[in-house]
C-alpha atoms as a PDB file:
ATOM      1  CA  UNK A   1     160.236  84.438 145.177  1.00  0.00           C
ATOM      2  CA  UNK A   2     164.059  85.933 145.104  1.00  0.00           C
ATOM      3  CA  UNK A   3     165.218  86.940 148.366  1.00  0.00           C
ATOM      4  CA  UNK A   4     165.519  90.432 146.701  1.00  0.00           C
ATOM      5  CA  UNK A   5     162.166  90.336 145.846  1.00  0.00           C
ATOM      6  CA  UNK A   6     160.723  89.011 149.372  1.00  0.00           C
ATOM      7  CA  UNK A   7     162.897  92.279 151.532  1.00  0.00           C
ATOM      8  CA  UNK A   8     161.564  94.727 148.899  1.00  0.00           C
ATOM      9  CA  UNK A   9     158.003  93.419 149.556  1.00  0.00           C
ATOM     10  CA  UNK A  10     158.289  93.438 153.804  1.00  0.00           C
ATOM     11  CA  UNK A  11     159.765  96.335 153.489  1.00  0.00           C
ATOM     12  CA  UNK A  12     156.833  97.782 151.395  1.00  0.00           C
ATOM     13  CA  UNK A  13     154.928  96.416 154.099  1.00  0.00           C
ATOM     14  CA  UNK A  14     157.076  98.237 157.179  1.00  0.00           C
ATOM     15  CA  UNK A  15     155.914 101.863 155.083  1.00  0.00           C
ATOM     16  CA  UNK A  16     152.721 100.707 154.667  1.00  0.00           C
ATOM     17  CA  UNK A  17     152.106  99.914 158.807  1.00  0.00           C
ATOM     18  CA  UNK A  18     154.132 103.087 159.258  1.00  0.00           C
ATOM     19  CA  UNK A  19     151.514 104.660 157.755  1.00  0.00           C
ATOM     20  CA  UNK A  20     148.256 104.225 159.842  1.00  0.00           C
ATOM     21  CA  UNK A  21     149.349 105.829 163.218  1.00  0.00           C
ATOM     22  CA  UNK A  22     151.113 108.998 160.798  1.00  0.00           C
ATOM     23  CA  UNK A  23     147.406 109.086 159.005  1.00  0.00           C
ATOM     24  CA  UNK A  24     145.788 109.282 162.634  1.00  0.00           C
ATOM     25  CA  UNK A  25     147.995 112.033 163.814  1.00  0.00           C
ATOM     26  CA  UNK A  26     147.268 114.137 160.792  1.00  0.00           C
ATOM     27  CA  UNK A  27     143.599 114.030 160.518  1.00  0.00           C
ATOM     28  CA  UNK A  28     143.827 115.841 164.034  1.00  0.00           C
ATOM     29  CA  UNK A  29     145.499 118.508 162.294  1.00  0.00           C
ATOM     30  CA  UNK A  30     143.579 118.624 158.984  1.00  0.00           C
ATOM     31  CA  UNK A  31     140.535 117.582 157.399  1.00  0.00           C
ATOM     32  CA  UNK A  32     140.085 114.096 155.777  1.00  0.00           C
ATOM     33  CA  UNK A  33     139.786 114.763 152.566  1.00  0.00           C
ATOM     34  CA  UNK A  34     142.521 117.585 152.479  1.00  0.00           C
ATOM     35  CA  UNK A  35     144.927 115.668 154.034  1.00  0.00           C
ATOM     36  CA  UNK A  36     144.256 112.615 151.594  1.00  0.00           C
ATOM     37  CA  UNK A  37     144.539 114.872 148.586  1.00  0.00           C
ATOM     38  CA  UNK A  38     147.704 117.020 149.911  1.00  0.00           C
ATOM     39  CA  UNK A  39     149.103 112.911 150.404  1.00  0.00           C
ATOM     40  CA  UNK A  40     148.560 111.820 146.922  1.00  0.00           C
ATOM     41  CA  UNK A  41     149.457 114.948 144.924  1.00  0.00           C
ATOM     42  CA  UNK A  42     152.655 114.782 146.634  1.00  0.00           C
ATOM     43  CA  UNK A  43     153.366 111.423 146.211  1.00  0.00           C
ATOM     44  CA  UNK A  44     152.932 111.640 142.849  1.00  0.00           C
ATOM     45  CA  UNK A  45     154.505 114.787 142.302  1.00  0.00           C
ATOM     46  CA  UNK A  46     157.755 113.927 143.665  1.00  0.00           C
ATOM     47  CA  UNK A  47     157.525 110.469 141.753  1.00  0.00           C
ATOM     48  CA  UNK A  48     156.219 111.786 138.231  1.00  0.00           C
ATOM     49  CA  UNK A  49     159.233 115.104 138.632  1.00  0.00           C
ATOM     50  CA  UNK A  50     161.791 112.072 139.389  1.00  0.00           C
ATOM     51  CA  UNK A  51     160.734 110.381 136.779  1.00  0.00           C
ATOM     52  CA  UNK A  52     161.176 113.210 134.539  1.00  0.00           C
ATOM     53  CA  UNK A  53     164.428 114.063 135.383  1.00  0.00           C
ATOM     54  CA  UNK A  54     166.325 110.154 134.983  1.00  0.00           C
ATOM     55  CA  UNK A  55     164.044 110.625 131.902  1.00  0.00           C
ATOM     56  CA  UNK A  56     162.120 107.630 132.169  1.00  0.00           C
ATOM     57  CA  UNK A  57     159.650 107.068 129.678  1.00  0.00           C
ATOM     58  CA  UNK A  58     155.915 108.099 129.671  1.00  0.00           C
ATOM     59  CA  UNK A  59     153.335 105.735 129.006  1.00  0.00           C
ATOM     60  CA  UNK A  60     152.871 105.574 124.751  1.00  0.00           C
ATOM     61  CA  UNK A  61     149.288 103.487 124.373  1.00  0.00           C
ATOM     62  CA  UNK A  62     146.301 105.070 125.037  1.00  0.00           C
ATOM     63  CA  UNK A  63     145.437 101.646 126.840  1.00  0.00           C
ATOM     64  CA  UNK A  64     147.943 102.204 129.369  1.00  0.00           C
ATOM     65  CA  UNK A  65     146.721 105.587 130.191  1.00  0.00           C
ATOM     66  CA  UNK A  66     143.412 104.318 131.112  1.00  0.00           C
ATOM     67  CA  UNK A  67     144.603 101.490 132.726  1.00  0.00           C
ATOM     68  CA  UNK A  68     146.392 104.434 134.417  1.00  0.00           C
ATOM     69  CA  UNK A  69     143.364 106.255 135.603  1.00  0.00           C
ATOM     70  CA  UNK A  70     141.866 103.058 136.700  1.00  0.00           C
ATOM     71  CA  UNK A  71     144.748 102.494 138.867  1.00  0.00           C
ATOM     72  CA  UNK A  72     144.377 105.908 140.475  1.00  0.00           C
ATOM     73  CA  UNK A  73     140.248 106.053 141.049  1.00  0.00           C
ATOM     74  CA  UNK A  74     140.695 102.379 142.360  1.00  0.00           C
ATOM     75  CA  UNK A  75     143.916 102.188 144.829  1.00  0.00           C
ATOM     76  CA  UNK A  76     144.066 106.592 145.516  1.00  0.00           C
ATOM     77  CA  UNK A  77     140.942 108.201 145.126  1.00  0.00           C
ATOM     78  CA  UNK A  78     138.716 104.650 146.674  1.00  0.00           C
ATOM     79  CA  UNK A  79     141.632 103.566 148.491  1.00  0.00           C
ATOM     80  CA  UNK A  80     142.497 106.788 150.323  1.00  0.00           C
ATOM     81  CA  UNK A  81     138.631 107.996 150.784  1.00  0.00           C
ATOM     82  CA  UNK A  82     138.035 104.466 152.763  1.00  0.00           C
ATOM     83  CA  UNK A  83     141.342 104.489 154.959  1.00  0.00           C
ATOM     84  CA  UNK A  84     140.514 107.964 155.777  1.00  0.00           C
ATOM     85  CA  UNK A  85     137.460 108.091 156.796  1.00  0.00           C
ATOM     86  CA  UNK A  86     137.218 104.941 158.591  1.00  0.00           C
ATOM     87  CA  UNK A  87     139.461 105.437 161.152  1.00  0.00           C
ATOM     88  CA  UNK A  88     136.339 107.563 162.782  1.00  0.00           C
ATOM     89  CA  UNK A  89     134.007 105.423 162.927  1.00  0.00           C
ATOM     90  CA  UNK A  90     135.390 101.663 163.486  1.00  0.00           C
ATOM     91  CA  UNK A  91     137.816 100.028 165.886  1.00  0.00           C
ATOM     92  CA  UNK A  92     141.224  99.255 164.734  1.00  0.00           C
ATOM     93  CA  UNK A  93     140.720  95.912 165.169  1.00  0.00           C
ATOM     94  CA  UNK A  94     137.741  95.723 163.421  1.00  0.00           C
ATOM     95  CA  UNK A  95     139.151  97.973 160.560  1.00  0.00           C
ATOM     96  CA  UNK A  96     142.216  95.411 160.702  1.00  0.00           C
ATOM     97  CA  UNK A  97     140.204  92.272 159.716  1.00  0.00           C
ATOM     98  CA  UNK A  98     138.255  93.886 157.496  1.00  0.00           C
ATOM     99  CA  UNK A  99     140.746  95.398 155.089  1.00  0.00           C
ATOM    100  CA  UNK A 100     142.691  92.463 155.336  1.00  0.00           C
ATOM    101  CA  UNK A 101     140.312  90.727 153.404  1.00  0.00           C
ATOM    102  CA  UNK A 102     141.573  92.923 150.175  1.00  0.00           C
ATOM    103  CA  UNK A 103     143.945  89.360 149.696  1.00  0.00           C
ATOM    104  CA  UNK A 104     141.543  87.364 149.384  1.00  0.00           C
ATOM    105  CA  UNK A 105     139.470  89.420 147.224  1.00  0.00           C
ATOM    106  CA  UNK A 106     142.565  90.068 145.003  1.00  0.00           C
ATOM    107  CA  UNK A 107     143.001  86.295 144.971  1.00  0.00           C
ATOM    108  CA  UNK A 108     139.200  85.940 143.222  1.00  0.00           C
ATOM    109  CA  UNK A 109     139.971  88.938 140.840  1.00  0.00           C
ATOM    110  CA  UNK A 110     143.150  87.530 139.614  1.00  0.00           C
ATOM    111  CA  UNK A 111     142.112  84.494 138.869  1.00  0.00           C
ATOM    112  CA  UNK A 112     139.816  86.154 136.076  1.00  0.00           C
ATOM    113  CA  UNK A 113     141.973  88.939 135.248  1.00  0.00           C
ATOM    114  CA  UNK A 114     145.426  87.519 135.377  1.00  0.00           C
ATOM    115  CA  UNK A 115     144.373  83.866 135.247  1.00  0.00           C
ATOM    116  CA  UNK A 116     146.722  83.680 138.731  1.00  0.00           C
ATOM    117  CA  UNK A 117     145.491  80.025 140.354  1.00  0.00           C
ATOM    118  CA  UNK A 118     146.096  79.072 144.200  1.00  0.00           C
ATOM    119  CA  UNK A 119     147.776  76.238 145.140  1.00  0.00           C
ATOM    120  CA  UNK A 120     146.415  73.905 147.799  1.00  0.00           C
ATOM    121  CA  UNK A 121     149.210  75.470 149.796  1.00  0.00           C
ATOM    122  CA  UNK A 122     148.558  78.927 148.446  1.00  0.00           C
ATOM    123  CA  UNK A 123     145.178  78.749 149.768  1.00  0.00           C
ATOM    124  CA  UNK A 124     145.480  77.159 152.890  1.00  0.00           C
ATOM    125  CA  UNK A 125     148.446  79.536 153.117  1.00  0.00           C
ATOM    126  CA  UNK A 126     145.771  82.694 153.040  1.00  0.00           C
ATOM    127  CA  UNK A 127     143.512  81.118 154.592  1.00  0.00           C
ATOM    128  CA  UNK A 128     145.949  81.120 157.601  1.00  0.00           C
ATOM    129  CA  UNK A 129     147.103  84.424 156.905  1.00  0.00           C
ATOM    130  CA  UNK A 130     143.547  85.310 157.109  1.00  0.00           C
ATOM    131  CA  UNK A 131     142.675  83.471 160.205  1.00  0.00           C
ATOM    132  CA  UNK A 132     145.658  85.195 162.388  1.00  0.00           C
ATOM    133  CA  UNK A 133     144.745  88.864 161.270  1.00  0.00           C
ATOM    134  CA  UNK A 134     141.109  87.438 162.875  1.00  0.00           C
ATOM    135  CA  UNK A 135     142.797  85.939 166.127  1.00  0.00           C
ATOM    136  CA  UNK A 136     144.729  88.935 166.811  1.00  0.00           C
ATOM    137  CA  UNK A 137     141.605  91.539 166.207  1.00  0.00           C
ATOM    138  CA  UNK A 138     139.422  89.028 168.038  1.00  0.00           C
ATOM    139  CA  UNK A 139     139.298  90.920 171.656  1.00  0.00           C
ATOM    140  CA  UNK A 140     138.432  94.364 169.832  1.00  0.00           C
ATOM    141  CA  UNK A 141     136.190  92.279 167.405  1.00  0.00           C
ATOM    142  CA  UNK A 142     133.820  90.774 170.603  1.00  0.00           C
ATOM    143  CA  UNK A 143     134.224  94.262 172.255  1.00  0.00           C
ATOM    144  CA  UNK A 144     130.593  95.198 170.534  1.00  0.00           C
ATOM    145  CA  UNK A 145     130.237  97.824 167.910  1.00  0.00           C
ATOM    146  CA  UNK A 146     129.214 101.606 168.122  1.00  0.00           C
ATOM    147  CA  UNK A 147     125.817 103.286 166.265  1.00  0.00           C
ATOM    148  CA  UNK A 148     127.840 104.220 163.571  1.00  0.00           C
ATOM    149  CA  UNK A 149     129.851 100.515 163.080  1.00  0.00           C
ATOM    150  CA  UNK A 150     128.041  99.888 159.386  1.00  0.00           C
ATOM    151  CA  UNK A 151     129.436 103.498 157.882  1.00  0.00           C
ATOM    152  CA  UNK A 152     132.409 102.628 159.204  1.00  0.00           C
ATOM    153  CA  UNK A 153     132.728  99.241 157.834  1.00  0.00           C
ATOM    154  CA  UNK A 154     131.587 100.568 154.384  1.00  0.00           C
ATOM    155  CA  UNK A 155     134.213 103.199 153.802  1.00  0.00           C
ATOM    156  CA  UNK A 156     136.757  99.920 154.780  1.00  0.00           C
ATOM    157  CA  UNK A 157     135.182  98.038 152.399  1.00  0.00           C
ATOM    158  CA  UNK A 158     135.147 100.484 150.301  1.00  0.00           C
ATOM    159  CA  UNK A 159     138.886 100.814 150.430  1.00  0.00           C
ATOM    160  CA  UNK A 160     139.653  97.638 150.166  1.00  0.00           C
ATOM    161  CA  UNK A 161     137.543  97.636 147.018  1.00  0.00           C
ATOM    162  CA  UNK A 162     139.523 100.086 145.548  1.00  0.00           C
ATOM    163  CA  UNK A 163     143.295  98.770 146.537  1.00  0.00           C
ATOM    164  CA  UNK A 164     141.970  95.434 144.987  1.00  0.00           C
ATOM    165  CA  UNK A 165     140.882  97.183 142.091  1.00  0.00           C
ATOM    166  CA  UNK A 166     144.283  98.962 141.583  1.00  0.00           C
ATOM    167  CA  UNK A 167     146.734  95.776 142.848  1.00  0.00           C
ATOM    168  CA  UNK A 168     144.690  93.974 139.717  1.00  0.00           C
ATOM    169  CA  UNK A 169     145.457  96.170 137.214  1.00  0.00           C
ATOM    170  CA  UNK A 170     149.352  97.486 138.588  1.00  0.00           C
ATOM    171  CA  UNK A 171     150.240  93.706 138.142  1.00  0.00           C
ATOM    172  CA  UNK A 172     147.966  93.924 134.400  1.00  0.00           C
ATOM    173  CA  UNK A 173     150.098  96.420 133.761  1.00  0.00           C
ATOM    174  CA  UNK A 174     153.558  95.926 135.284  1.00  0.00           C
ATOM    175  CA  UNK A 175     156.471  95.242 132.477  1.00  0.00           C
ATOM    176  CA  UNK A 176     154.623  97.126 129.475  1.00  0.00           C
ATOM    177  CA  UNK A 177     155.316 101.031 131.651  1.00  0.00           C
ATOM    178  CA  UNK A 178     158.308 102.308 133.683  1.00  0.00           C
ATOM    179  CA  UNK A 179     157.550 101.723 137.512  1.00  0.00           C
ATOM    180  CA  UNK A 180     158.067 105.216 138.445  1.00  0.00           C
ATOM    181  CA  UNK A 181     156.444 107.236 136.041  1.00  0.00           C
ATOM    182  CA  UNK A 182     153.554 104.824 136.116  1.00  0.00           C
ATOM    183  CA  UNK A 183     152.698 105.156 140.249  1.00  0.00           C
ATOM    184  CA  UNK A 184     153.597 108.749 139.728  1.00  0.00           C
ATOM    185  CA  UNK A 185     150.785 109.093 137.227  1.00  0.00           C
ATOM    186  CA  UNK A 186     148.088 106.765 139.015  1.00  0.00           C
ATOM    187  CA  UNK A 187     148.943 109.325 142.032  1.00  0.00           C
ATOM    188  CA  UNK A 188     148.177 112.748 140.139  1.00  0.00           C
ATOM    189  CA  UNK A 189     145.440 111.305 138.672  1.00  0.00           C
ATOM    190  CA  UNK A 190     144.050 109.143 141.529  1.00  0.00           C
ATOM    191  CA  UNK A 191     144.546 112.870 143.561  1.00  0.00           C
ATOM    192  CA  UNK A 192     141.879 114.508 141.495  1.00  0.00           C
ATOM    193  CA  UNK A 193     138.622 113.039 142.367  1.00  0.00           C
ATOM    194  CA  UNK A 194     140.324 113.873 146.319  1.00  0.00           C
ATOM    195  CA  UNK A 195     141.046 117.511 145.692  1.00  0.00           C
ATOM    196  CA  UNK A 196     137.539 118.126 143.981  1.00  0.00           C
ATOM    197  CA  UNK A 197     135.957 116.491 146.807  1.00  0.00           C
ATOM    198  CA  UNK A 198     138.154 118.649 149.607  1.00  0.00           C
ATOM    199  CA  UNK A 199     137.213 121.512 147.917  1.00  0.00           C
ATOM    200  CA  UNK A 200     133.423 120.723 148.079  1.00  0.00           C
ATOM    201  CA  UNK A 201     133.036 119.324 151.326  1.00  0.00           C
ATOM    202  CA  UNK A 202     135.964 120.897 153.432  1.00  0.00           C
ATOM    203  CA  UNK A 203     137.843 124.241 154.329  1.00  0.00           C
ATOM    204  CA  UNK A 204     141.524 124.122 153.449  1.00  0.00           C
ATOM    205  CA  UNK A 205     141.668 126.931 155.688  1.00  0.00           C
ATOM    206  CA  UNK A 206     141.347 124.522 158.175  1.00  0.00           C
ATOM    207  CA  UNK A 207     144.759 122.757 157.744  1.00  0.00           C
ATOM    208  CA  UNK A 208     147.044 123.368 160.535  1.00  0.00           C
ATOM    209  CA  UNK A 209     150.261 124.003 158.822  1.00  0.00           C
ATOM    210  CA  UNK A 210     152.777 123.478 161.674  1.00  0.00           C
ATOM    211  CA  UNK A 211     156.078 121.933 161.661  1.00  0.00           C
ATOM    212  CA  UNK A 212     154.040 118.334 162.774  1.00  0.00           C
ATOM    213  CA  UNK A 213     151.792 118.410 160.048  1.00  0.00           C
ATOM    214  CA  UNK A 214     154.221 118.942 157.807  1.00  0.00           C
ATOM    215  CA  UNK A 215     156.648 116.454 158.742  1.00  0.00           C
ATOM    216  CA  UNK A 216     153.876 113.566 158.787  1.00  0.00           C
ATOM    217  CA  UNK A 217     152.992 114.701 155.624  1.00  0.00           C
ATOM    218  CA  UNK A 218     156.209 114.722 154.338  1.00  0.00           C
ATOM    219  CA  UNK A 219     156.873 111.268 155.909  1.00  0.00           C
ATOM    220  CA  UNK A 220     153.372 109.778 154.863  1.00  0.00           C
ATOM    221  CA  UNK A 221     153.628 111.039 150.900  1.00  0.00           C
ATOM    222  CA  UNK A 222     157.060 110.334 150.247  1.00  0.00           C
ATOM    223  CA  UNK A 223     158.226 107.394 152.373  1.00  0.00           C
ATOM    224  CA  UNK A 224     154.473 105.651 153.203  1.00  0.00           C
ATOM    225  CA  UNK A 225     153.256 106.049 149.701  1.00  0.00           C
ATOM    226  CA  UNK A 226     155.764 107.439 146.873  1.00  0.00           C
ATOM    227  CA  UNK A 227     158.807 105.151 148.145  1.00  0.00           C
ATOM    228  CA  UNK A 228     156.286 102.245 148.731  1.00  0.00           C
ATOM    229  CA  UNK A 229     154.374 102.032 145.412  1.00  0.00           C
ATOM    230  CA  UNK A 230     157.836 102.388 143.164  1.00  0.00           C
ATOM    231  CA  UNK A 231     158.975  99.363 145.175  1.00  0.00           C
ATOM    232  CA  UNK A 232     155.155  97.269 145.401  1.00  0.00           C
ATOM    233  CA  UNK A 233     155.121  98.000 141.618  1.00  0.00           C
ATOM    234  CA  UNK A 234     158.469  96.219 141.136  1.00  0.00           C
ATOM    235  CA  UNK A 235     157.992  93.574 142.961  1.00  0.00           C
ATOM    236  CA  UNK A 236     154.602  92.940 140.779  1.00  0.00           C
ATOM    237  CA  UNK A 237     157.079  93.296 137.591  1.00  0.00           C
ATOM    238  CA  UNK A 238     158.752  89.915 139.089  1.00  0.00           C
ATOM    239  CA  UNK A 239     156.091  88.193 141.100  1.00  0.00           C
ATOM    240  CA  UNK A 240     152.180  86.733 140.593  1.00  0.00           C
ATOM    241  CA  UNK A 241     149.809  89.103 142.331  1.00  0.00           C
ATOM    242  CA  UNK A 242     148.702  86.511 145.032  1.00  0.00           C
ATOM    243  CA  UNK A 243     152.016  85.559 146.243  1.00  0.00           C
ATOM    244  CA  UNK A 244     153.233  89.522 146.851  1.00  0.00           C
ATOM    245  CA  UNK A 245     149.839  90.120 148.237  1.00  0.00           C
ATOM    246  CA  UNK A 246     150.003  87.441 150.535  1.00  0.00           C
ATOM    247  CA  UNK A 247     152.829  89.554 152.503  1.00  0.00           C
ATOM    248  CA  UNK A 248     149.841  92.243 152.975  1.00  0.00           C
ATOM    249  CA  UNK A 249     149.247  90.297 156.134  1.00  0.00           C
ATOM    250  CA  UNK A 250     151.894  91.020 157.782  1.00  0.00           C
ATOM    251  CA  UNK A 251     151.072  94.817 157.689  1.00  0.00           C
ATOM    252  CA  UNK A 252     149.104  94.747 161.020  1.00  0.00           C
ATOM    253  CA  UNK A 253     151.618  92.994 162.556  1.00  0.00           C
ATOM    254  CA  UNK A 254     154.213  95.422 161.745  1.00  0.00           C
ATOM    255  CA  UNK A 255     152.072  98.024 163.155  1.00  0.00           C
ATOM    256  CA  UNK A 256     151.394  96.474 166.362  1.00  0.00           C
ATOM    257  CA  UNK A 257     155.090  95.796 166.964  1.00  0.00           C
ATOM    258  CA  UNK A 258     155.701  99.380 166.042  1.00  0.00           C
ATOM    259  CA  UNK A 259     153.144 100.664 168.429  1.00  0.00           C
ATOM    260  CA  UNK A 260     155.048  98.005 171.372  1.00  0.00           C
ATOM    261  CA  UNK A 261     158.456  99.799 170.701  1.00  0.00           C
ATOM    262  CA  UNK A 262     157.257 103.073 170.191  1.00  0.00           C
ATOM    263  CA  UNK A 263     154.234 103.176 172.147  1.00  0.00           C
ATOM    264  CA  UNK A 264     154.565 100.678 175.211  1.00  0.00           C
ATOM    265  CA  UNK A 265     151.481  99.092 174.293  1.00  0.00           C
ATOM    266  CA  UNK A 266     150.932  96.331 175.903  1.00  0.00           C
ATOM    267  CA  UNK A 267     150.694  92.835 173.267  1.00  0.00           C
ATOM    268  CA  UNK A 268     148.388  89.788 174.731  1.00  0.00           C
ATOM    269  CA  UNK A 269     148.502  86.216 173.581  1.00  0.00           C
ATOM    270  CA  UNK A 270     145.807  86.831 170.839  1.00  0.00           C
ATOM    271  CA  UNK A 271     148.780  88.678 168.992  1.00  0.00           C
ATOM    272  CA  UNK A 272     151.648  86.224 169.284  1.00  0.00           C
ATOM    273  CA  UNK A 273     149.093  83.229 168.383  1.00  0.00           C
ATOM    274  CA  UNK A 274     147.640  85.452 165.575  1.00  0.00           C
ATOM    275  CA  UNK A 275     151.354  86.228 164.428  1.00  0.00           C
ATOM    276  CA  UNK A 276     151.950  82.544 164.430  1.00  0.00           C
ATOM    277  CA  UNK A 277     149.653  81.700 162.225  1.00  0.00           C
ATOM    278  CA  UNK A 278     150.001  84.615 160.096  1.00  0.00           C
ATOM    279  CA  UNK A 279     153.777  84.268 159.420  1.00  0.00           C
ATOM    280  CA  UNK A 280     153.185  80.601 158.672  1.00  0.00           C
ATOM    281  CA  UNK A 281     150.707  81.512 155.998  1.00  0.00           C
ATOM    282  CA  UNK A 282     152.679  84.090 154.489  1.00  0.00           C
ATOM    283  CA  UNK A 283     155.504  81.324 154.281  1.00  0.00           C
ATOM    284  CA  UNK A 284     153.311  79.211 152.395  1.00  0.00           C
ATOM    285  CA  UNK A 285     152.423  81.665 150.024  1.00  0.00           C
ATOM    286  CA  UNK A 286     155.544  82.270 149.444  1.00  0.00           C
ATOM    287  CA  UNK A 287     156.697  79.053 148.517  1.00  0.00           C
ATOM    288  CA  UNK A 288     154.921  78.189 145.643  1.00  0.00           C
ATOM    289  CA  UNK A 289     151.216  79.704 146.347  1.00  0.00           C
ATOM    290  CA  UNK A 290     150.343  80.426 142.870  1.00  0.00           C
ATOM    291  CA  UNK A 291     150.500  79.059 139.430  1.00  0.00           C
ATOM    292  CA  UNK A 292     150.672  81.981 136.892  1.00  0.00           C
ATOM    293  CA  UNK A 293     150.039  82.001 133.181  1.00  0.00           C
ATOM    294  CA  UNK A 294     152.809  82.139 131.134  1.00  0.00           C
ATOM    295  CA  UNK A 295     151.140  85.774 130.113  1.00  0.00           C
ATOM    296  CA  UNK A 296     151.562  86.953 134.363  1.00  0.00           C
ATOM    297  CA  UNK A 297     154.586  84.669 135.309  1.00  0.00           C
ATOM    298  CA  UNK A 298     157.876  87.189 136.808  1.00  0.00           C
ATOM    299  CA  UNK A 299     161.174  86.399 136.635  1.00  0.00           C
ATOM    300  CA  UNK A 300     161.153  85.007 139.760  1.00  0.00           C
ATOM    301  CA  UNK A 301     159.156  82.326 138.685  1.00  0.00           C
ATOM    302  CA  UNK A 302     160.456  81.503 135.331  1.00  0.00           C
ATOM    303  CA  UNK A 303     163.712  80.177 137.153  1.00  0.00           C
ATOM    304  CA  UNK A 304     161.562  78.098 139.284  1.00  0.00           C
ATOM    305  CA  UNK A 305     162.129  74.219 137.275  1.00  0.00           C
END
């Protein structure tokens, strides 16, 4: 990977931590599903209405379009139901572990979809990736789980599912459709299945609309999400799936650095060990992790000798 490409991906990362504590301050000020609808239509609002203006092109083959829609049902609408929801029902560290295993899931998936194969050190580099995101949850993990642990743990999974799903097909897709109309798209179209599902299930009338609300939302759909899947997407143009993915480890890490600066929360051993371990893996990955067709291989990796 190009140095370029490895700051746009941590920072991509960076949003994405950023994200979880704004999501847990907002669903105290409007319902789930609202919320996660009001998020995505935004998102891609603002990206599809940029788009439009630097007149970037729309998508031409039916194909992409449903490819498109894919994209959305799998990383939005799944993606966005999960993260959501969870957050009520399972501990963070739990939650952490758990979605972290969208990687290694992505890792099985591409290798049938993108024929993307893992290195000996791209698989011992996830598996250590893996194994810190594990060390670092492990005193919330042997903490003991609530009645409703198993709903909890499905709407993770379930989200995970979904951002697999979508990472898949982005990097499928990525070179053949313009970055920002493309995200902007999967947004508006993702947002559908979350607005029909708000509309059924909740009261908009319940969303608080003060000046809070409306700066995390604000911060969440442009910055967490618009700004982050323009830059994830072109990083995928340039990279194999499992190597950018790789740096999705690192997104709990951010987040519990964040909440030591911001926060004062207090960080034990497990986290520094767990870091360790984590950055190590992420190194590995990043150094020659995956072997890409010639059909999925970036510019970054067609300089590589």
């Amino acid at each position: 990977m190009t140095i370029v490409s490895i700051l746009k991906v941590v920072l991509v990362m960076l949003l994405w931590a950023a994200c979880y504590p704004l999501i847990t301050a907002g669903i105290q000020l409007a319902p789930h599903m609202s919320f996660a609808a009001l998020r995505a239509l935004l998102a891609g609002s603002a990206l599809t209405l940029v788009a439009m203006t630097l007149r970037r092109p729309a998508p031409k083959q039916l194909r992409d379009w449903g490819l498109l829609a894919l994209i959305g049902f799998g990383a939005t609408s799944l993606g966005f139901v999960g993260m959501f929801h969870a957050a009520a029902y399972v501990a963070p560290g739990v939650a952490t572990v758990i979605a972290n295993t969208q990687p290694l899931l992505a890792a099985v998936l591409a290798g049938a979809v993108l024929k993307e194969r893992l290195t000996p050190r791209g698989a011992a580099g996830l598996a250590l990736g893996f194994l810190g995101i594990v060390v670092i949850a492990s005193p919330q993990l042997l903490s003991g789980a609530s009645r409703t642990y198993l709903l909890g743990v499905g709407f993770i999974v379930l989200a995970a599912l979904g951002i697999t799903i979508g990472n898949v097909l982005i990097k499928r897709i990525a070179g053949r459709v313009d970055a920002m109309m493309a995200m902007g798209l999967q947004m508006l179209m993702g947002s559908l299945p979350l607005i029909l599902t708000a509309a059924l299930t909740e009261r908009p009338a319940d969303i608080h609309w003060s000046f809070a609300f409306i700066w995390i939302l604000l911060a969440l759909g442009l910055l967490g999400t618009a700004l982050a899947y323009w830059l994830w997407f072109s990083v995928l143009e340039a990279t194999p799936l499992n190597q950018a993915n790789a740096f999705s480890f690192l997104t709990p890490i951010f987040g519990l650095a964040m909440g030591s600066v911001f926060y004062r929360e207090v960080l034990d051993w497990p986290v520094f060990v767990g870091a360790g371990l984590t950055f190590l893996g992420v190194g590995l990955m990043a150094r020659g992790g995956t072997v890409a067709s010639e059909a999925t291989v970036g510019p970054d990796d067609r300089s590589k000798p």
